[in-house]
C-alpha atoms as a PDB file:
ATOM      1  CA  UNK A   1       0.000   0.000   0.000  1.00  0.00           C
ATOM      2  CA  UNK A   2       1.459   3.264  -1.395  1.00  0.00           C
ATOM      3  CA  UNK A   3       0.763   7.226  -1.503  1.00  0.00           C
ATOM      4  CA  UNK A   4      -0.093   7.531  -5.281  1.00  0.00           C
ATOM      5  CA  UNK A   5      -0.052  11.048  -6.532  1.00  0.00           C
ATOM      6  CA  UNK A   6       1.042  14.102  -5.013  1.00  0.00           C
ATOM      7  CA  UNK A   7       3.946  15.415  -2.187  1.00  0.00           C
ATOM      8  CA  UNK A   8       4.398  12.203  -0.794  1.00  0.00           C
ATOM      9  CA  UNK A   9       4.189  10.234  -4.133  1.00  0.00           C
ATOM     10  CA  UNK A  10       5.641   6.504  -3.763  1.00  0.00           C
ATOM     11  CA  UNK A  11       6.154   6.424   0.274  1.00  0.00           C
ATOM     12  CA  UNK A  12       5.166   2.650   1.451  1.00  0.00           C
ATOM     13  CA  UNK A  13       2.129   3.068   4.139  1.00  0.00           C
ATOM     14  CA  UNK A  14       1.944   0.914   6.936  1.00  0.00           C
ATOM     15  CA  UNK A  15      -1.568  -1.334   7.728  1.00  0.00           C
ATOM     16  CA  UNK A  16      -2.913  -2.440  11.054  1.00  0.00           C
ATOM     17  CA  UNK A  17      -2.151  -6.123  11.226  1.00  0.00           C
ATOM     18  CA  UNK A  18      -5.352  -6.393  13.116  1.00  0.00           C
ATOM     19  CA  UNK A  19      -8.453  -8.734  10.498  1.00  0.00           C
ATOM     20  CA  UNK A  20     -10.891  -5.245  11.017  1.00  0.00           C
ATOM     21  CA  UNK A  21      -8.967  -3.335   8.436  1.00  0.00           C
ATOM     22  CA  UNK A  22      -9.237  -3.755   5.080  1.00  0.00           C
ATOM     23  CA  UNK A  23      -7.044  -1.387   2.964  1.00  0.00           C
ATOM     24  CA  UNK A  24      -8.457  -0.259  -0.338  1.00  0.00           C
ATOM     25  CA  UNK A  25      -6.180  -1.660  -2.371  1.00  0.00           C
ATOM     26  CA  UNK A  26      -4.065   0.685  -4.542  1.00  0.00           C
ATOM     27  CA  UNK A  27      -6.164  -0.442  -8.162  1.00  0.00           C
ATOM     28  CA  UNK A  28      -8.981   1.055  -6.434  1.00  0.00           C
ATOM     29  CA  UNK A  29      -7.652   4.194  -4.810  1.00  0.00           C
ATOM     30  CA  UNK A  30      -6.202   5.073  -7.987  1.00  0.00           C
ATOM     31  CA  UNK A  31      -9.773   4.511 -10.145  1.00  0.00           C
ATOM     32  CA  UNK A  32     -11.450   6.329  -7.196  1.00  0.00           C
ATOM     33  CA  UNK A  33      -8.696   9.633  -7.367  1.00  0.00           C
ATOM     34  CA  UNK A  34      -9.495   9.758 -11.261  1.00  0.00           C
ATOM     35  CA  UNK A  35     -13.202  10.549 -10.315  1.00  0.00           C
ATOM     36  CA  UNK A  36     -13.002  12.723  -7.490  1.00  0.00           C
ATOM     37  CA  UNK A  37      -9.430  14.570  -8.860  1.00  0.00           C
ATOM     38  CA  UNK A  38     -11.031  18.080  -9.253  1.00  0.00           C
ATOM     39  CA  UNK A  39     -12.984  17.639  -5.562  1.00  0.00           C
ATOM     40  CA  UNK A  40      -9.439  17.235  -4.105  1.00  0.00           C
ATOM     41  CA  UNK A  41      -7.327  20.325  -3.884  1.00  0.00           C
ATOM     42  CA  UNK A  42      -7.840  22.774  -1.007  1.00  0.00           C
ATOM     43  CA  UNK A  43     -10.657  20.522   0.539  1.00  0.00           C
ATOM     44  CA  UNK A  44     -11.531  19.616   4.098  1.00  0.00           C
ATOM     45  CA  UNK A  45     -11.700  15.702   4.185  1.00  0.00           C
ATOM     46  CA  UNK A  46     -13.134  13.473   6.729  1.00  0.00           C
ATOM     47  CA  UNK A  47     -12.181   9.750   6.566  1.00  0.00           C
ATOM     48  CA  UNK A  48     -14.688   7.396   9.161  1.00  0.00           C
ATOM     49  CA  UNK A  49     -12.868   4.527   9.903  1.00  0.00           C
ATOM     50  CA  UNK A  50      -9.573   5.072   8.619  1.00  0.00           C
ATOM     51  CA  UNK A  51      -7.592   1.933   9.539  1.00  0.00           C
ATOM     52  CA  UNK A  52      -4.280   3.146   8.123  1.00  0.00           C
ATOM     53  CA  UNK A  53      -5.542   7.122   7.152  1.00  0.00           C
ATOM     54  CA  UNK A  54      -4.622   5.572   3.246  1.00  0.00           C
ATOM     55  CA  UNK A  55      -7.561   7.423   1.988  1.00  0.00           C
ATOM     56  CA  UNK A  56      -7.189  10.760   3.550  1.00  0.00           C
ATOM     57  CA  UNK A  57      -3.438  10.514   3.261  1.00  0.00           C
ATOM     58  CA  UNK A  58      -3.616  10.514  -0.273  1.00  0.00           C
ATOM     59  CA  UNK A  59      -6.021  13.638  -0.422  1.00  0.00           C
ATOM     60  CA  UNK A  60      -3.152  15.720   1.621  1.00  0.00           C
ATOM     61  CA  UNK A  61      -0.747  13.957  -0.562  1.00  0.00           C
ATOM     62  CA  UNK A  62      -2.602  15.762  -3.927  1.00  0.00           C
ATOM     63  CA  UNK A  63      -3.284  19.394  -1.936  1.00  0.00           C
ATOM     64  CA  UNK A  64      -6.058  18.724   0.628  1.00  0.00           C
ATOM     65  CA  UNK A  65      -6.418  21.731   2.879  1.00  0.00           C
ATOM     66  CA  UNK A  66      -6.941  19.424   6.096  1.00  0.00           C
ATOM     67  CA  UNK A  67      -8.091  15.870   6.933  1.00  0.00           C
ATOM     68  CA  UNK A  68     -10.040  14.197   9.812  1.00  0.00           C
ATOM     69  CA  UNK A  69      -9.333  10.761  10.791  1.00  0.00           C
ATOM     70  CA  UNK A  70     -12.043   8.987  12.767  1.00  0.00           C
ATOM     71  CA  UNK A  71     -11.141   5.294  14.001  1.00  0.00           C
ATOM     72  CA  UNK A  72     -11.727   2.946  17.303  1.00  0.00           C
ATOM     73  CA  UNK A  73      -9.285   0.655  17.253  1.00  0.00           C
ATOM     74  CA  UNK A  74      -5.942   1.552  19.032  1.00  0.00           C
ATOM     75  CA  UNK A  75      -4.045  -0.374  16.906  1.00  0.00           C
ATOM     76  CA  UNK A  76      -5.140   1.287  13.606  1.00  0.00           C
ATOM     77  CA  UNK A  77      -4.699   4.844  15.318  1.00  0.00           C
ATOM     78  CA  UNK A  78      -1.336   3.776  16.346  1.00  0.00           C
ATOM     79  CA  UNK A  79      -0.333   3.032  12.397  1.00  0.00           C
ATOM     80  CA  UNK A  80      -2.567   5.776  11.341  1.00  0.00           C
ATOM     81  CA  UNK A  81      -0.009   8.273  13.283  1.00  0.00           C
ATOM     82  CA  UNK A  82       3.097   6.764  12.030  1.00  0.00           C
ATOM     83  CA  UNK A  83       1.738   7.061   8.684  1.00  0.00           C
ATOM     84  CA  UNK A  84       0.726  10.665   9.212  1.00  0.00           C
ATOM     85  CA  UNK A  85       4.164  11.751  10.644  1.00  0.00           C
ATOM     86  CA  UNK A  86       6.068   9.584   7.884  1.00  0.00           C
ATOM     87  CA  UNK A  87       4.212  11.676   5.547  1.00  0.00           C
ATOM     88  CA  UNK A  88       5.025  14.819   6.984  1.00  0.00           C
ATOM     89  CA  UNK A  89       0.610  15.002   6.969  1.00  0.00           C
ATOM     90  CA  UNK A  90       0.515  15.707  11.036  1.00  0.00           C
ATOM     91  CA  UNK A  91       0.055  19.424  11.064  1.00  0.00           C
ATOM     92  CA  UNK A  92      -2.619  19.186   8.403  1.00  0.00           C
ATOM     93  CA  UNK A  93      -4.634  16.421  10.315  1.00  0.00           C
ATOM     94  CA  UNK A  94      -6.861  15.841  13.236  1.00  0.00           C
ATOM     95  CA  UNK A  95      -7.697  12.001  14.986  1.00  0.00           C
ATOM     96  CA  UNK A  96     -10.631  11.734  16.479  1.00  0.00           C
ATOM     97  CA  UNK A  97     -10.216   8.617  18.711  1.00  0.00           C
ATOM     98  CA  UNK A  98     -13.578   6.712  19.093  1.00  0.00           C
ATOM     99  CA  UNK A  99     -16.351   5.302  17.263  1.00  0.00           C
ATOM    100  CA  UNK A 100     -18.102   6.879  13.935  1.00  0.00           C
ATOM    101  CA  UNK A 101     -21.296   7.747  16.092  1.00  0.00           C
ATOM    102  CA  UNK A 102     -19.228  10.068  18.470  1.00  0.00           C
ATOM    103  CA  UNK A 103     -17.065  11.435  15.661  1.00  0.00           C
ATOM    104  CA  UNK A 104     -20.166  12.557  13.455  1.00  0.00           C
ATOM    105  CA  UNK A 105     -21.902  13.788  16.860  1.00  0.00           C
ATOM    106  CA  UNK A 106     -18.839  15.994  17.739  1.00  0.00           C
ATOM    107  CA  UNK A 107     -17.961  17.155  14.180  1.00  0.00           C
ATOM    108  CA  UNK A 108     -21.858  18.508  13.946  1.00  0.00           C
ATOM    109  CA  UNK A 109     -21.767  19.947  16.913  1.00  0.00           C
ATOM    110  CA  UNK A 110     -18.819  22.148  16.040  1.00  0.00           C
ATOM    111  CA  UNK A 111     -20.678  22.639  12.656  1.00  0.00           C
ATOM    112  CA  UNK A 112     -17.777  21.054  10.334  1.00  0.00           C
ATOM    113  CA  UNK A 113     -18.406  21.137   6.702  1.00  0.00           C
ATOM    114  CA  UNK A 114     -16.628  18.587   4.575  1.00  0.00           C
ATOM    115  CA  UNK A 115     -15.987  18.621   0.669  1.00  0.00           C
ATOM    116  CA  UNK A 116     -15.293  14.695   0.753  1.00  0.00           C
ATOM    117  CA  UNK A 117     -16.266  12.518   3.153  1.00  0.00           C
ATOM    118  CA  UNK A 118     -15.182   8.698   2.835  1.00  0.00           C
ATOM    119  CA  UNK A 119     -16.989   5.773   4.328  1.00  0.00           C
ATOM    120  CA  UNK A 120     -15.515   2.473   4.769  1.00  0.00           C
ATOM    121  CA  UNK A 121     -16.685   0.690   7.628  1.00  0.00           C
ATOM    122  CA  UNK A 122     -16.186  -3.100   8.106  1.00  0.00           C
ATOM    123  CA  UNK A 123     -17.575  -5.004   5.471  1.00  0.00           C
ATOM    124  CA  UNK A 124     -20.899  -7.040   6.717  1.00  0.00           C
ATOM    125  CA  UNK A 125     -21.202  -4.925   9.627  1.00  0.00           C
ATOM    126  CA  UNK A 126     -24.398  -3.066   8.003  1.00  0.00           C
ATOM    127  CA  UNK A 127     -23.355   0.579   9.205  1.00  0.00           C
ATOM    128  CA  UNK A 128     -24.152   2.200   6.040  1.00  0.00           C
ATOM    129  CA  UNK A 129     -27.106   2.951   6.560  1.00  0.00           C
ATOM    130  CA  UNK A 130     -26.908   4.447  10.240  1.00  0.00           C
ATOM    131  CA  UNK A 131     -23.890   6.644   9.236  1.00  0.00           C
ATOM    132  CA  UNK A 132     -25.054   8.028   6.259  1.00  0.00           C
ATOM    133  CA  UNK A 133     -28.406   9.025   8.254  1.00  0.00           C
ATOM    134  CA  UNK A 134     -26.163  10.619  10.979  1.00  0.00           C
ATOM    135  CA  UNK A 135     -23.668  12.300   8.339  1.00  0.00           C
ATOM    136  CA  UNK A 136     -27.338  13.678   7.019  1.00  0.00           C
ATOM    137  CA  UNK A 137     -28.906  14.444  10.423  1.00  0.00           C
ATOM    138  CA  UNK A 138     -25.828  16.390  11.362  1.00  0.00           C
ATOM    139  CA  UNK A 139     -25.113  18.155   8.277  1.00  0.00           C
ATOM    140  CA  UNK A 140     -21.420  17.171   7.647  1.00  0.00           C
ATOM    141  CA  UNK A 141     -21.464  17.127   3.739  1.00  0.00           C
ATOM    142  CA  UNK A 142     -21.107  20.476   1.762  1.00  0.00           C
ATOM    143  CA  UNK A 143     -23.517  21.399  -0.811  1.00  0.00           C
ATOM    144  CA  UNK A 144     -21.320  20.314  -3.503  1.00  0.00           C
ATOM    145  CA  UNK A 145     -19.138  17.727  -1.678  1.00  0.00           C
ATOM    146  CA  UNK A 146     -19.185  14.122  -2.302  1.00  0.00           C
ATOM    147  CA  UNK A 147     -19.738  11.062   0.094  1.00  0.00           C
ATOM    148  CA  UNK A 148     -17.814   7.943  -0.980  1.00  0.00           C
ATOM    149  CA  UNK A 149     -18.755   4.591   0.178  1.00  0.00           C
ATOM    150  CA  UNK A 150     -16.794   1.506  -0.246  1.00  0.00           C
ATOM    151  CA  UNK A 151     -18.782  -1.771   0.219  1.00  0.00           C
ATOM    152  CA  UNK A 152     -19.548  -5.245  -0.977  1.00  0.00           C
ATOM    153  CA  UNK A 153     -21.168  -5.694  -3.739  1.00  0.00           C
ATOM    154  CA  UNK A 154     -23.793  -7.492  -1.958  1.00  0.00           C
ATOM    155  CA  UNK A 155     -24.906  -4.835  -0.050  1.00  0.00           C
ATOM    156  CA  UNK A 156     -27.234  -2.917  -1.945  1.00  0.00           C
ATOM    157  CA  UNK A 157     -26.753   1.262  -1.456  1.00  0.00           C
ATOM    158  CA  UNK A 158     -29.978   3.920  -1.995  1.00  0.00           C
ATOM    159  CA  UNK A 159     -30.405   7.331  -2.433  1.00  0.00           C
ATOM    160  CA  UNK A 160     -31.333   8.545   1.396  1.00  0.00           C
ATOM    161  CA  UNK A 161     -33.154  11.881   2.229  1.00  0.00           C
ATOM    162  CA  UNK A 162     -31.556  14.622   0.520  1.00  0.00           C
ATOM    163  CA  UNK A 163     -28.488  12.415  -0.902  1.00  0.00           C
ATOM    164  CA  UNK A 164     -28.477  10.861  -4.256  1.00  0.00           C
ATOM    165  CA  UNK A 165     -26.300   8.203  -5.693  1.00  0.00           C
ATOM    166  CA  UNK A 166     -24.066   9.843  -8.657  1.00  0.00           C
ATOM    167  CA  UNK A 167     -22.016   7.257  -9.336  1.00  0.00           C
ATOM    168  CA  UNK A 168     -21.175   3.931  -8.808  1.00  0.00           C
ATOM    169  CA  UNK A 169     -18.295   1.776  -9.827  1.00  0.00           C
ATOM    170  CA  UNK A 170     -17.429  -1.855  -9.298  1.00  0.00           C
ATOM    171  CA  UNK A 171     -14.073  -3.736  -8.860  1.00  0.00           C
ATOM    172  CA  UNK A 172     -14.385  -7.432  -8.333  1.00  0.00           C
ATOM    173  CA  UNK A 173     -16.372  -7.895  -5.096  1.00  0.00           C
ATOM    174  CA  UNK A 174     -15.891  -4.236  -4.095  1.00  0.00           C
ATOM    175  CA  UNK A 175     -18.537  -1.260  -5.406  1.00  0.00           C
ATOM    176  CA  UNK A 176     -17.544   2.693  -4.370  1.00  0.00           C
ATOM    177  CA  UNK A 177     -21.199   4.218  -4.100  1.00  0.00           C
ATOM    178  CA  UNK A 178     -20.236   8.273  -4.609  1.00  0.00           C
ATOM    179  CA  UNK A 179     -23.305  10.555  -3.003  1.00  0.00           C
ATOM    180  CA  UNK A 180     -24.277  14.090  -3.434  1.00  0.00           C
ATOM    181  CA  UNK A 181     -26.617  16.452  -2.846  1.00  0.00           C
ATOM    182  CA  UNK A 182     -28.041  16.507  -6.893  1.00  0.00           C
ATOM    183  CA  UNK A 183     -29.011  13.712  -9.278  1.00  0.00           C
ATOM    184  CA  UNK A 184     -26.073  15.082 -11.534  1.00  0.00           C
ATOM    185  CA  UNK A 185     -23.076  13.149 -13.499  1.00  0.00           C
ATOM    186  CA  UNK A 186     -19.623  14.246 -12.056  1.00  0.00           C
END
């Protein structure tokens, strides 16, 4: 697992060695930063369970203003900061240790806006659709930001209240669902 594109181009990330995470593999990350490439620069990102921060790592990596990193698991915050100070990506980030439900809570409360939000919970766990209701309830996306969901392709994604599917894409077993708030093509 690699940084892709960007400042820290080609430095080797670390993973948890825990069976929770799940990296996205680099196939994948690199499809998913082809679509999203002009939501990148100068955004405010918020990556829910980050395992190894791989996701939001990469946004700093291609010009992200500043990334949140939300994950329970000491182990995977652990990596997730050696992988952040490896990168140089420390002063640019915040780690919220705890579980998506208090990270959302606390985020809303302190009315954060994000221009990409990423959503990869443990696959079978059936999260989605709890966290994207609380990213909704709470008001976390910005009117023209983008919610990316990675998930098995036998869980089946909706639009939900005000959030539309505008994309999705499959690899093998794994689909990335991209919301937003119109019913447009990116």
């Amino acid at each position: 697992m690699r940084v892709i594109s960007g400042s820290a181009r080609g430095l080797k990330l670390n993973a948890p060695k825990n069976n929770d995470v799940r990296p996205t593999t680099d196939r994948i990350k690199e499809s998913l930063f082809n679509i999203i490439s002009t939501k990148v620069y100068n955004s405010v990102v918020l990556d829910l369970f980050a395992g190894s921060g791989a996701l939001g790592i990469e946004c700093l990596s291609r010009g992200a203003k500043e990334a949140y990193f939300c994950d329970n698991n000491k182990e995977s915050i652990k990596v997730l900061t050696s992988n952040l100070e490896k990168t140089r990506f420390i002063d640019k980030s915040n780690i919220i240790k705890g579980d998506y439900k208090e990270a959302i809570s606390k985020l809303g409360h302190k009315k954060m806006r994000f221009d990409l939000i990423f959503v990869d919970p443990p696959y079978y766990e059936g999260y989605f659709e709890d966290v994207l209701n609380k990213i909704q309830k709470f008001e976390l996306l910005k009117n023209d930001g983008v919610i990316v969901v990675e998930h098995d392709a036998k869980d089946v994604l909706k639009d939900f209240g005000d959030y539309y599917i505008i994309r999705e894409k499959k690899y093998g077993i794994t689909i990335l669902t991209f919301y937003g708030l119109e019913d447009d093509d990116e």
